[in-house]
PDB file of N, CA and C in Angstrom:
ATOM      1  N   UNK A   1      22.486  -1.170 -15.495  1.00  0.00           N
ATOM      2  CA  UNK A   1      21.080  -1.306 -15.181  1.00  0.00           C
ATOM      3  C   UNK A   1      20.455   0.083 -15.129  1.00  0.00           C
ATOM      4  N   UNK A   2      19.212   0.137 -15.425  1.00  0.00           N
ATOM      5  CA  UNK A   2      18.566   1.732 -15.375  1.00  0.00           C
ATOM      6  C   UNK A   2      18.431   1.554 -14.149  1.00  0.00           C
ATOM      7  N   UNK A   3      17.981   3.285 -13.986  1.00  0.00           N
ATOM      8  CA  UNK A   3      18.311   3.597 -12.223  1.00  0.00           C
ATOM      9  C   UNK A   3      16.847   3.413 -11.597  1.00  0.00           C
ATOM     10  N   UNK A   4      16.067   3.376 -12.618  1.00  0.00           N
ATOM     11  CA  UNK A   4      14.705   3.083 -12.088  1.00  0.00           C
ATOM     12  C   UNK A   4      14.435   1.878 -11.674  1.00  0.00           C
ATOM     13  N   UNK A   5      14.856   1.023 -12.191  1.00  0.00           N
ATOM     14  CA  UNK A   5      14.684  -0.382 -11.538  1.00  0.00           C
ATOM     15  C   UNK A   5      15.550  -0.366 -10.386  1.00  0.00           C
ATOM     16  N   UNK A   6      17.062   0.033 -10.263  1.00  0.00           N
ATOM     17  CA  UNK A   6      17.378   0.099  -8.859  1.00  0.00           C
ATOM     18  C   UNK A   6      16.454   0.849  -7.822  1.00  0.00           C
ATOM     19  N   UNK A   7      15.611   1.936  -8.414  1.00  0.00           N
ATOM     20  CA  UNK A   7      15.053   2.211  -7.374  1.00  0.00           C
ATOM     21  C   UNK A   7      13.760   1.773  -7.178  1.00  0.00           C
ATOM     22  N   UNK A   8      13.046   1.014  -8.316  1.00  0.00           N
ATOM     23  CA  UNK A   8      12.108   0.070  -8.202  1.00  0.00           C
ATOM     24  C   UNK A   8      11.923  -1.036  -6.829  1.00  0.00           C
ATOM     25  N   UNK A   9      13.537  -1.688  -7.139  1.00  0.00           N
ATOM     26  CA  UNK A   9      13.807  -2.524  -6.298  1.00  0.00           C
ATOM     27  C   UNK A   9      13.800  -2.346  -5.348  1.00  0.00           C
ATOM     28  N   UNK A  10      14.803  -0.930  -4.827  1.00  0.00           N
ATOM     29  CA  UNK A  10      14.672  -0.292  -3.692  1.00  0.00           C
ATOM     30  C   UNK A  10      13.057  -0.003  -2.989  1.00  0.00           C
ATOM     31  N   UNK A  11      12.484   0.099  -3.882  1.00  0.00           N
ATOM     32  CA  UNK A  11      10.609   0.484  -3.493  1.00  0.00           C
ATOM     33  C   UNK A  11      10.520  -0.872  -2.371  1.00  0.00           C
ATOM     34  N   UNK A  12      10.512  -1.870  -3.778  1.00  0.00           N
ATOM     35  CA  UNK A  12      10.177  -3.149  -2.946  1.00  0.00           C
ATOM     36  C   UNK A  12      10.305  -3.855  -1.965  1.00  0.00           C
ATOM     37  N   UNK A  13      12.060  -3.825  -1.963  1.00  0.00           N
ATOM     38  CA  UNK A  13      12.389  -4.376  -0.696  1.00  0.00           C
ATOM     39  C   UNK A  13      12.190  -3.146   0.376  1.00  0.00           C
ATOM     40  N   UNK A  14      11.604  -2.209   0.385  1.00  0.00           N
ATOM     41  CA  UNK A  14      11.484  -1.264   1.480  1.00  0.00           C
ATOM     42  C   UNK A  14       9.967  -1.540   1.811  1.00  0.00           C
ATOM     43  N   UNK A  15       8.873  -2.127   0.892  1.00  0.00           N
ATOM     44  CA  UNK A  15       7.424  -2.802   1.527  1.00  0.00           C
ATOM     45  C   UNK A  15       7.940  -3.927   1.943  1.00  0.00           C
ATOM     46  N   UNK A  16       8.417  -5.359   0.994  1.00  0.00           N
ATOM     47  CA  UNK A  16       8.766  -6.457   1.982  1.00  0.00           C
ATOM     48  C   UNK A  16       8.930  -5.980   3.570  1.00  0.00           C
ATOM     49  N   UNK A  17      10.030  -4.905   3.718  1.00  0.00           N
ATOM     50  CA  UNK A  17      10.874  -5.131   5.001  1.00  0.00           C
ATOM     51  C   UNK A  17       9.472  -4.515   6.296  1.00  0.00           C
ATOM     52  N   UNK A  18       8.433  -3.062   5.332  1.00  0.00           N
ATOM     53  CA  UNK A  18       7.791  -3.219   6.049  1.00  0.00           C
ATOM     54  C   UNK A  18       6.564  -4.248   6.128  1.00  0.00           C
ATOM     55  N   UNK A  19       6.406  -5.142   5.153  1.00  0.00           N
ATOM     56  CA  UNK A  19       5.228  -6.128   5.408  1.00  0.00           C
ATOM     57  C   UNK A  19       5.925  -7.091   7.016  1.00  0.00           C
ATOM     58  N   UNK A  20       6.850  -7.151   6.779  1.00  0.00           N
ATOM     59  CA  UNK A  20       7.373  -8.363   7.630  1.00  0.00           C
ATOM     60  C   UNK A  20       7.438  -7.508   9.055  1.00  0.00           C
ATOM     61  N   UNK A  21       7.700  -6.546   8.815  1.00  0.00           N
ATOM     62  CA  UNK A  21       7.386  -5.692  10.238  1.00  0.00           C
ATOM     63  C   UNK A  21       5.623  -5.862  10.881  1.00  0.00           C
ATOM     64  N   UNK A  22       4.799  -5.232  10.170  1.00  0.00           N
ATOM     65  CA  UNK A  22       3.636  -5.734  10.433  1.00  0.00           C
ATOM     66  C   UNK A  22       3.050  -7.145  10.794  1.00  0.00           C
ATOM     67  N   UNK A  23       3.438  -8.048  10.321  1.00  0.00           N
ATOM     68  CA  UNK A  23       3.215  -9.249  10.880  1.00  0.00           C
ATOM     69  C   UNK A  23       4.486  -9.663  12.211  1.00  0.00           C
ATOM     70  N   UNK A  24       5.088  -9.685  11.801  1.00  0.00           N
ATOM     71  CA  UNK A  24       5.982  -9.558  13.611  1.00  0.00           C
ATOM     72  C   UNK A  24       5.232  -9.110  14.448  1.00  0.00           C
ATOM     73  N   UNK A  25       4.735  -7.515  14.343  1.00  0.00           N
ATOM     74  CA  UNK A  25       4.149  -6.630  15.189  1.00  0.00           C
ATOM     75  C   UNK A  25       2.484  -7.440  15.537  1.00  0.00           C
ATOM     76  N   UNK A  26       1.884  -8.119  14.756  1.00  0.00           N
ATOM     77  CA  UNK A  26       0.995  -8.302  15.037  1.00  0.00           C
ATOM     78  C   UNK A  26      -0.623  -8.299  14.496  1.00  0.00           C
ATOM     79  N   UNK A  27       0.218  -6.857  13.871  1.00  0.00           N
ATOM     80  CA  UNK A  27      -1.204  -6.024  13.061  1.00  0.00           C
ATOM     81  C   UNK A  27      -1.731  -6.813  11.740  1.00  0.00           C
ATOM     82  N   UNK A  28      -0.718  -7.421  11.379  1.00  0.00           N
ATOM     83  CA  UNK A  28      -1.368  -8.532  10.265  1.00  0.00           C
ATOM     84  C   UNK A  28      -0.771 -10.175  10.348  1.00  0.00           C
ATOM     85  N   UNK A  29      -1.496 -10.784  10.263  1.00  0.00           N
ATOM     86  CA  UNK A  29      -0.772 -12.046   9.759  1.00  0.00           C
ATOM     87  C   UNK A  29      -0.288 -12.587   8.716  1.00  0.00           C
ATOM     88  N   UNK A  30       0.597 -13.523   8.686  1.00  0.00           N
ATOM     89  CA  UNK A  30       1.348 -13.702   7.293  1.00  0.00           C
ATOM     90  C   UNK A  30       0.333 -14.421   6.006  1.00  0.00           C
ATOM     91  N   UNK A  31      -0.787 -14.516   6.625  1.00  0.00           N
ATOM     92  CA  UNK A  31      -2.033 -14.795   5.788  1.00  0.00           C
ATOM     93  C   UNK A  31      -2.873 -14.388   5.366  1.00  0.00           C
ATOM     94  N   UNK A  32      -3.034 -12.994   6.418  1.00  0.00           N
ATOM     95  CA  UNK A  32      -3.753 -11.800   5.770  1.00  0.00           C
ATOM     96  C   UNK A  32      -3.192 -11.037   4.602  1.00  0.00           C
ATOM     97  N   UNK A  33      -2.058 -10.997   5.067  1.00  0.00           N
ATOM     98  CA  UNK A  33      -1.115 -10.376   4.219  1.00  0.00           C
ATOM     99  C   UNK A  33      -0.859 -10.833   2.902  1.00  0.00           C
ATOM    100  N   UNK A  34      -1.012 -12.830   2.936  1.00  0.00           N
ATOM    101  CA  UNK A  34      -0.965 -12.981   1.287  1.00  0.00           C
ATOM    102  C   UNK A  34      -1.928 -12.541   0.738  1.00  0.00           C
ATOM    103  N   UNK A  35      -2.812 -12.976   1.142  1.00  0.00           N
ATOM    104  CA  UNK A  35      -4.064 -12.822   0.882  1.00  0.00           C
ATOM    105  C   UNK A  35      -4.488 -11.131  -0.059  1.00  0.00           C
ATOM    106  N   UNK A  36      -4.076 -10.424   0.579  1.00  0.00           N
ATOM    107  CA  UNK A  36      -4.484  -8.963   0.513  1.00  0.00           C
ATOM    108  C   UNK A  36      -3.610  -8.710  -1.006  1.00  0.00           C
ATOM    109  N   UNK A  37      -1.658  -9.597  -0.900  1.00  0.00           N
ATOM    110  CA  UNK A  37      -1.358  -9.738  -2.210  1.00  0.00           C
ATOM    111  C   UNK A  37      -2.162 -10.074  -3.293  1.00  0.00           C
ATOM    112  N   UNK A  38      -2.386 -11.008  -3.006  1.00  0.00           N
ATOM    113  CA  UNK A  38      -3.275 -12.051  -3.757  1.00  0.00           C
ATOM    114  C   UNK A  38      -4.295 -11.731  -4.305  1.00  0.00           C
ATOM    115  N   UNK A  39      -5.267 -10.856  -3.659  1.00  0.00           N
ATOM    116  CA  UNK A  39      -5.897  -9.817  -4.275  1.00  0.00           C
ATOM    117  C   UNK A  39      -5.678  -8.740  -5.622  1.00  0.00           C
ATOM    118  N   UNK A  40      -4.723  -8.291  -4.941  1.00  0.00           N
ATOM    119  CA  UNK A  40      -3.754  -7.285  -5.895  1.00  0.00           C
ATOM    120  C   UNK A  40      -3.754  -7.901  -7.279  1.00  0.00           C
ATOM    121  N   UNK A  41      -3.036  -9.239  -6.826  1.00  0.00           N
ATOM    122  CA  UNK A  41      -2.344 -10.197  -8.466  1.00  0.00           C
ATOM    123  C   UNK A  41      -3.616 -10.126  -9.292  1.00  0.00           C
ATOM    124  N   UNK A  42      -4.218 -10.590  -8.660  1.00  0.00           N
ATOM    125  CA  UNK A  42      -5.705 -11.369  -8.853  1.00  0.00           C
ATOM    126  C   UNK A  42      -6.493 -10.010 -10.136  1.00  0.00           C
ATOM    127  N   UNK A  43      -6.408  -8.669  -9.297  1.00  0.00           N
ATOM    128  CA  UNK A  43      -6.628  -7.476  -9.924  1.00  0.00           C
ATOM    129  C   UNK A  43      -5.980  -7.275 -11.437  1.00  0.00           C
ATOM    130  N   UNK A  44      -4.694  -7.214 -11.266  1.00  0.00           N
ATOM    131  CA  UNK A  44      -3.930  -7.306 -12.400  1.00  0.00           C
ATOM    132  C   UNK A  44      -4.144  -8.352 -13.243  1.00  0.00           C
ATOM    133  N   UNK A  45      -4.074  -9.459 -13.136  1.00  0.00           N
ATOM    134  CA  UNK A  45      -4.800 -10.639 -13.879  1.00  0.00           C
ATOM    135  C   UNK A  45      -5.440 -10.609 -14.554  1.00  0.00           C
ATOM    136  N   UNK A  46      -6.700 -10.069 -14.038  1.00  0.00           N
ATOM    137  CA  UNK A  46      -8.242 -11.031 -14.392  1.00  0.00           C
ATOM    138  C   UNK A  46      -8.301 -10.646 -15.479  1.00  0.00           C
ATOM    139  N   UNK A  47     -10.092 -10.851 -16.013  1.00  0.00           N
ATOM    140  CA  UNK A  47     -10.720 -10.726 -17.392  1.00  0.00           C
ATOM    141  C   UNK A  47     -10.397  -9.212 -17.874  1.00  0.00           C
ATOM    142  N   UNK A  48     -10.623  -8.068 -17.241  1.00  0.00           N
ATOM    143  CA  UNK A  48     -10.583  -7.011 -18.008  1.00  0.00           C
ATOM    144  C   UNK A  48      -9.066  -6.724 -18.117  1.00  0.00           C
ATOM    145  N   UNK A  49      -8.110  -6.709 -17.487  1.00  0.00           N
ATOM    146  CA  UNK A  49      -7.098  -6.790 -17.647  1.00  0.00           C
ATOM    147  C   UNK A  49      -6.158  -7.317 -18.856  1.00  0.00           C
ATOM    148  N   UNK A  50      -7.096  -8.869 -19.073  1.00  0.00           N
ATOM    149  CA  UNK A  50      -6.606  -9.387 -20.023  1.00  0.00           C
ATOM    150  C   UNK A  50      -7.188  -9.048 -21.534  1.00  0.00           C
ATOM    151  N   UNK A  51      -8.484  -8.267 -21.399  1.00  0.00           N
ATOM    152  CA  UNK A  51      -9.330  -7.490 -22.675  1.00  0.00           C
ATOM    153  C   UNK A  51      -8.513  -6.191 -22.737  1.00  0.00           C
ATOM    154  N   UNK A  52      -7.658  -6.129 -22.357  1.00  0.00           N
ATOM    155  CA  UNK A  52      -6.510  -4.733 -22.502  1.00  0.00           C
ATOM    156  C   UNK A  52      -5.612  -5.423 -23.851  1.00  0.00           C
ATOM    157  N   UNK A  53      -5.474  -6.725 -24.029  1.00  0.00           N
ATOM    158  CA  UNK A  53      -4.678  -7.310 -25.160  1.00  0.00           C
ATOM    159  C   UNK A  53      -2.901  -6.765 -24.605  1.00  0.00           C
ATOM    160  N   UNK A  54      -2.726  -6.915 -23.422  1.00  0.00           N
ATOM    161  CA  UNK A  54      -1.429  -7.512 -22.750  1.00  0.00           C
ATOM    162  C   UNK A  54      -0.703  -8.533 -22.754  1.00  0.00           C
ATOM    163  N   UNK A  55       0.708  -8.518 -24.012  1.00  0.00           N
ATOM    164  CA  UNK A  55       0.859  -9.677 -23.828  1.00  0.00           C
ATOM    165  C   UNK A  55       1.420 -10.607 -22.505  1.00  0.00           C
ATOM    166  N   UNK A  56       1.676 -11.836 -22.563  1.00  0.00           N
ATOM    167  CA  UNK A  56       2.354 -12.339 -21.048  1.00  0.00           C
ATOM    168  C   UNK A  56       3.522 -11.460 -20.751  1.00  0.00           C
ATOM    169  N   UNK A  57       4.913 -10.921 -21.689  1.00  0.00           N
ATOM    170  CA  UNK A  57       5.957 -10.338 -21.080  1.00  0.00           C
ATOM    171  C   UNK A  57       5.205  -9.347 -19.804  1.00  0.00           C
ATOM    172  N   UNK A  58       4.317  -8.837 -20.338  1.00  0.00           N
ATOM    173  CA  UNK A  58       3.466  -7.299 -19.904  1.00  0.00           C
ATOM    174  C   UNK A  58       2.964  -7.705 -18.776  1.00  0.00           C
ATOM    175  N   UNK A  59       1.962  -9.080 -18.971  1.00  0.00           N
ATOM    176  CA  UNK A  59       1.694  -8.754 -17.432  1.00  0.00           C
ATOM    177  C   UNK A  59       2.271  -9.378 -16.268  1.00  0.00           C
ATOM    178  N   UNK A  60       3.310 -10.130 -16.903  1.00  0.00           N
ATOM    179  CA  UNK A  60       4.359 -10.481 -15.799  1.00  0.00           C
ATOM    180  C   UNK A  60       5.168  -9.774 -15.313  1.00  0.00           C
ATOM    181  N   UNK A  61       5.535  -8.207 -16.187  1.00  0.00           N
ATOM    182  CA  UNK A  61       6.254  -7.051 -15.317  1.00  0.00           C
ATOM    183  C   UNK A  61       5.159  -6.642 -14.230  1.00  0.00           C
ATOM    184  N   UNK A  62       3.948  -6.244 -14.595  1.00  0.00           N
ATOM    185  CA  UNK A  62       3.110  -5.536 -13.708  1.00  0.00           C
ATOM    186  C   UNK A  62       2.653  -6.284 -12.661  1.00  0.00           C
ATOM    187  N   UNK A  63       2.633  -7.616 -12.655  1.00  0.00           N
ATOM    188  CA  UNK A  63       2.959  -8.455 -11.688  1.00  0.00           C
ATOM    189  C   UNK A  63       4.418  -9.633 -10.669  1.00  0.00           C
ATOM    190  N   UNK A  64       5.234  -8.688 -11.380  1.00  0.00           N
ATOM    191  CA  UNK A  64       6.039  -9.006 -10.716  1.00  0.00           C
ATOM    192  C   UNK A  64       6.892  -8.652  -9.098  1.00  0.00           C
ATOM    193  N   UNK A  65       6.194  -7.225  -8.796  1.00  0.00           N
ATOM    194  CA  UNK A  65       6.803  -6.943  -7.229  1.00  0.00           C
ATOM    195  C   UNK A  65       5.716  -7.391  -6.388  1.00  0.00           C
ATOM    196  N   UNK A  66       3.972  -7.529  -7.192  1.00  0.00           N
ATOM    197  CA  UNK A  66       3.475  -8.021  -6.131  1.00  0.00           C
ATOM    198  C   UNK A  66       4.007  -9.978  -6.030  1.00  0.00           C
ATOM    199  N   UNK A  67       4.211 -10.549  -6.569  1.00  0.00           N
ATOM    200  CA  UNK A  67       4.377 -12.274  -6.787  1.00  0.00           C
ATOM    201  C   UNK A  67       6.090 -11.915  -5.507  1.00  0.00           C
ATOM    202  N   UNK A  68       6.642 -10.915  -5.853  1.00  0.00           N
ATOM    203  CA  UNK A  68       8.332 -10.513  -4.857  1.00  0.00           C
ATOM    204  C   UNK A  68       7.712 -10.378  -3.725  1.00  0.00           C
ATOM    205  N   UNK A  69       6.706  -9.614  -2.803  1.00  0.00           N
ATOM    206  CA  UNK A  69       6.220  -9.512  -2.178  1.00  0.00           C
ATOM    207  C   UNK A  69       5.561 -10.899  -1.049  1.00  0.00           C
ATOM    208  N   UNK A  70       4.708 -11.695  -2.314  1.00  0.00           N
ATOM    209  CA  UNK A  70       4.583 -12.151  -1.369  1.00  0.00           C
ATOM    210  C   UNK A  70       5.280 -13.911  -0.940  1.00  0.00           C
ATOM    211  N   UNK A  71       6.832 -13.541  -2.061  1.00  0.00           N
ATOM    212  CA  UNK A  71       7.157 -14.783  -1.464  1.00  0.00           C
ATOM    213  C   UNK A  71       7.998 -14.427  -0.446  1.00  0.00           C
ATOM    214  N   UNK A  72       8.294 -12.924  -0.225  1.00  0.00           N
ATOM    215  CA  UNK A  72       9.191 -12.338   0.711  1.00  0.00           C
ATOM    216  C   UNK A  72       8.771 -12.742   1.870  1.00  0.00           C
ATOM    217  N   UNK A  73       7.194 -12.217   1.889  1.00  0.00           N
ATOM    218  CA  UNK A  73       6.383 -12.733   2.977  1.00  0.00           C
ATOM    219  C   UNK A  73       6.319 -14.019   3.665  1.00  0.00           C
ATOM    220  N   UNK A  74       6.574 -15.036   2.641  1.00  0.00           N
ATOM    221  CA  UNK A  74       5.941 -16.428   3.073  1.00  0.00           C
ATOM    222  C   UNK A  74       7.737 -16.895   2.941  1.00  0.00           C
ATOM    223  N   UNK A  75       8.606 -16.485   2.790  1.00  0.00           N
ATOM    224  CA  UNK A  75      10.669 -16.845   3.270  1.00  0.00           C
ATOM    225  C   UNK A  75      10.862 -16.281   4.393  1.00  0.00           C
ATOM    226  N   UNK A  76       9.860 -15.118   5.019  1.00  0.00           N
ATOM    227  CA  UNK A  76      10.439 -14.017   5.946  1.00  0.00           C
ATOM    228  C   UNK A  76      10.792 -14.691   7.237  1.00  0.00           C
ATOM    229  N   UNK A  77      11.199 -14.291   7.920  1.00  0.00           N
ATOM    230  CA  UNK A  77      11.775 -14.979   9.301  1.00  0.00           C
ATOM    231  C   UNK A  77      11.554 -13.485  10.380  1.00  0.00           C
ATOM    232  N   UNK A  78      12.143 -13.213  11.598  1.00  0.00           N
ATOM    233  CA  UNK A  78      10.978 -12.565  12.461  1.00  0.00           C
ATOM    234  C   UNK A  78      12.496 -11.407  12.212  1.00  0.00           C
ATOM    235  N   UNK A  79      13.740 -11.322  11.820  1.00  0.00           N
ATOM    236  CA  UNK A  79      14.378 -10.357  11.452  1.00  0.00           C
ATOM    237  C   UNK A  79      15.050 -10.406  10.330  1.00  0.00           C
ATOM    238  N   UNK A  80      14.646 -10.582   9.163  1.00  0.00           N
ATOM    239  CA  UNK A  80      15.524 -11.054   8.120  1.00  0.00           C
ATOM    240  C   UNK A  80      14.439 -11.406   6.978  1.00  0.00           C
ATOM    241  N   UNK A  81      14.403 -11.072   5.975  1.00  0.00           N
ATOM    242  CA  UNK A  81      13.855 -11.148   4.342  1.00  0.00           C
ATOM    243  C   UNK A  81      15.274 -11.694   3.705  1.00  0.00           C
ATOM    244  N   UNK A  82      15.001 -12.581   2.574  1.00  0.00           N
ATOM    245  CA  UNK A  82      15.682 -12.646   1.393  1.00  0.00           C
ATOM    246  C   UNK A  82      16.070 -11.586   0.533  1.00  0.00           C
ATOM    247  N   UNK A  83      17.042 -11.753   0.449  1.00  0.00           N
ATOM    248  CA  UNK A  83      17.807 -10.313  -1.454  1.00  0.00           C
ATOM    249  C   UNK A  83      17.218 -10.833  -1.947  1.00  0.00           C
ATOM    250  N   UNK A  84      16.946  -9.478  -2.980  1.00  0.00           N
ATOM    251  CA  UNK A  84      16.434  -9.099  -3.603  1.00  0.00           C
ATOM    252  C   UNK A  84      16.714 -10.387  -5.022  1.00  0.00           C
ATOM    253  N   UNK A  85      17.643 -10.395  -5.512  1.00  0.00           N
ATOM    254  CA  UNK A  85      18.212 -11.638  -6.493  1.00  0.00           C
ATOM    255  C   UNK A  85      17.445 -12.592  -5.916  1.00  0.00           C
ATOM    256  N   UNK A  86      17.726 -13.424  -4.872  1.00  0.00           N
ATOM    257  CA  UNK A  86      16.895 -14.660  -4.630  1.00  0.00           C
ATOM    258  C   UNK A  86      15.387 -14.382  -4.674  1.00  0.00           C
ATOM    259  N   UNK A  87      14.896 -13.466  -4.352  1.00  0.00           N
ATOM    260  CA  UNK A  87      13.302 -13.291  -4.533  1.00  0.00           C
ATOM    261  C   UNK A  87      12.992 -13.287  -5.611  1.00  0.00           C
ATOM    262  N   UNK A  88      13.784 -12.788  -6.517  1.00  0.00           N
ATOM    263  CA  UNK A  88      13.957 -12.266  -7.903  1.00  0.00           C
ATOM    264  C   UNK A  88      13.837 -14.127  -9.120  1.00  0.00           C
ATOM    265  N   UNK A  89      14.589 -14.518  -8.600  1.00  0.00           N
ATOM    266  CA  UNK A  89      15.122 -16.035  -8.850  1.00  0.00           C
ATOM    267  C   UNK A  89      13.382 -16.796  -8.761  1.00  0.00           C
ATOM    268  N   UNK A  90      12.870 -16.795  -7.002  1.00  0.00           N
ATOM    269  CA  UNK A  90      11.822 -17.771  -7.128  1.00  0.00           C
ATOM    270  C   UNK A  90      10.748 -16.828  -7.274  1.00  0.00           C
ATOM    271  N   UNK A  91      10.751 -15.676  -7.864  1.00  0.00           N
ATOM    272  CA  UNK A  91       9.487 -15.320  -8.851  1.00  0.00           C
ATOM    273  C   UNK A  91       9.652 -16.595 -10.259  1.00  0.00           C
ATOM    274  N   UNK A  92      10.701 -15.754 -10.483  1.00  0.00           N
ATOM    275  CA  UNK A  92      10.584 -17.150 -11.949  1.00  0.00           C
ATOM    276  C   UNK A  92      10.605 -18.223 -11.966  1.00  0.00           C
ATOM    277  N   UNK A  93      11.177 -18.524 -11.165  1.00  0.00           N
ATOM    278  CA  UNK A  93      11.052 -20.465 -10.712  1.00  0.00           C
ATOM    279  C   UNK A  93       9.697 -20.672 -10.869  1.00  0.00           C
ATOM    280  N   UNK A  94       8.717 -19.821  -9.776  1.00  0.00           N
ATOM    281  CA  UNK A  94       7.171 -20.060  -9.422  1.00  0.00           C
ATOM    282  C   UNK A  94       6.368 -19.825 -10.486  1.00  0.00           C
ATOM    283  N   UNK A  95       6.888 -18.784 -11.816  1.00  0.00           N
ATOM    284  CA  UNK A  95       5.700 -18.423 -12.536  1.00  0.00           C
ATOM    285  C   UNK A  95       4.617 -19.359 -13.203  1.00  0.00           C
ATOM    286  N   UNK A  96       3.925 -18.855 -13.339  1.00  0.00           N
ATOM    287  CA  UNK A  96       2.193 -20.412 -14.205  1.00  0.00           C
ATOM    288  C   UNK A  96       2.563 -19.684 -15.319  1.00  0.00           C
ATOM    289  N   UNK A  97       1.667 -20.478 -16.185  1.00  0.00           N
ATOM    290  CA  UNK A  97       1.172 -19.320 -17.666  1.00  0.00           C
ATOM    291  C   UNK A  97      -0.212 -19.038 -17.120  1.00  0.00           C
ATOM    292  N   UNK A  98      -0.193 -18.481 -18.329  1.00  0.00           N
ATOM    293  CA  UNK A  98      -1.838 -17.438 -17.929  1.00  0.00           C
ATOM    294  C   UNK A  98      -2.888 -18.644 -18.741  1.00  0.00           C
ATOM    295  N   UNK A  99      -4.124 -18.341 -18.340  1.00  0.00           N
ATOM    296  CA  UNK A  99      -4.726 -19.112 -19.044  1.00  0.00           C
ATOM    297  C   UNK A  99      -5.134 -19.192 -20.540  1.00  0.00           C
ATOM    298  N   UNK A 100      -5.178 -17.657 -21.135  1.00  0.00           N
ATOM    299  CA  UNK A 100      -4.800 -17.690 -22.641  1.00  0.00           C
ATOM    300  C   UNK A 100      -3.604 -18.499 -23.249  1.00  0.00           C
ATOM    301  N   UNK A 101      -2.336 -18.654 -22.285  1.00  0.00           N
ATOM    302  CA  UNK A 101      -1.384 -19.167 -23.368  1.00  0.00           C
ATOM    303  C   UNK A 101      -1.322 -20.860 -23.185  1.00  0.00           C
ATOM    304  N   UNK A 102      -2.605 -20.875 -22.450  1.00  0.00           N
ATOM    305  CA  UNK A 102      -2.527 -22.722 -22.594  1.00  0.00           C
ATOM    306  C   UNK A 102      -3.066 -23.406 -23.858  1.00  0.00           C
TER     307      UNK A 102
END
């Protein structure tokens, strides 16, 4: 595996572990928190994004740690996140198509 994606990964599960800290703590809820994902995706997504002529592989990489994120969020438990593989797993389980490839 390239070392960048190990340390990609490493990125990620080091926000999961602190998203789930923040909502424990208080400072956010696990709804603010999708939400604020959700945003993000939403960013990457939309119309101009898609006038970039990205195909789906493309923008399913650039959306793929936020979609890790926030199912980390919504599996998390008050000391404990899912590996990285299983998050990894129900990204793809969960993915839609985009609305161009319908």
């Amino acid at each position: 595996m390239n070392v960048a994606n190990l340390q990609i990964e490493g990125l990620v599960m080091a926000l999961a572990s602190l998203n789930n800290a923040l909502v424990n703590k208080g400072i956010l809820s696990a709804d603010e928190l999708d939400l604020a994902l959700a945003k993000a995706e939403a960013a990457m997504t939309g119309e101009e994004r898609l006038q970039e002529d990205l195909p789906p592989s493309n923008r399913d990489a650039v959306c793929f740690p936020i979609r890790l994120l926030r199912l980390a969020n919504r599996s998390a438990d008050e000391t404990d996140i899912c590996a990285f593989s299983e998050l990894a797993r129900m990204v793809g389980q969960t993915k839609h198509s985009y609305n161009d490839q319908m």
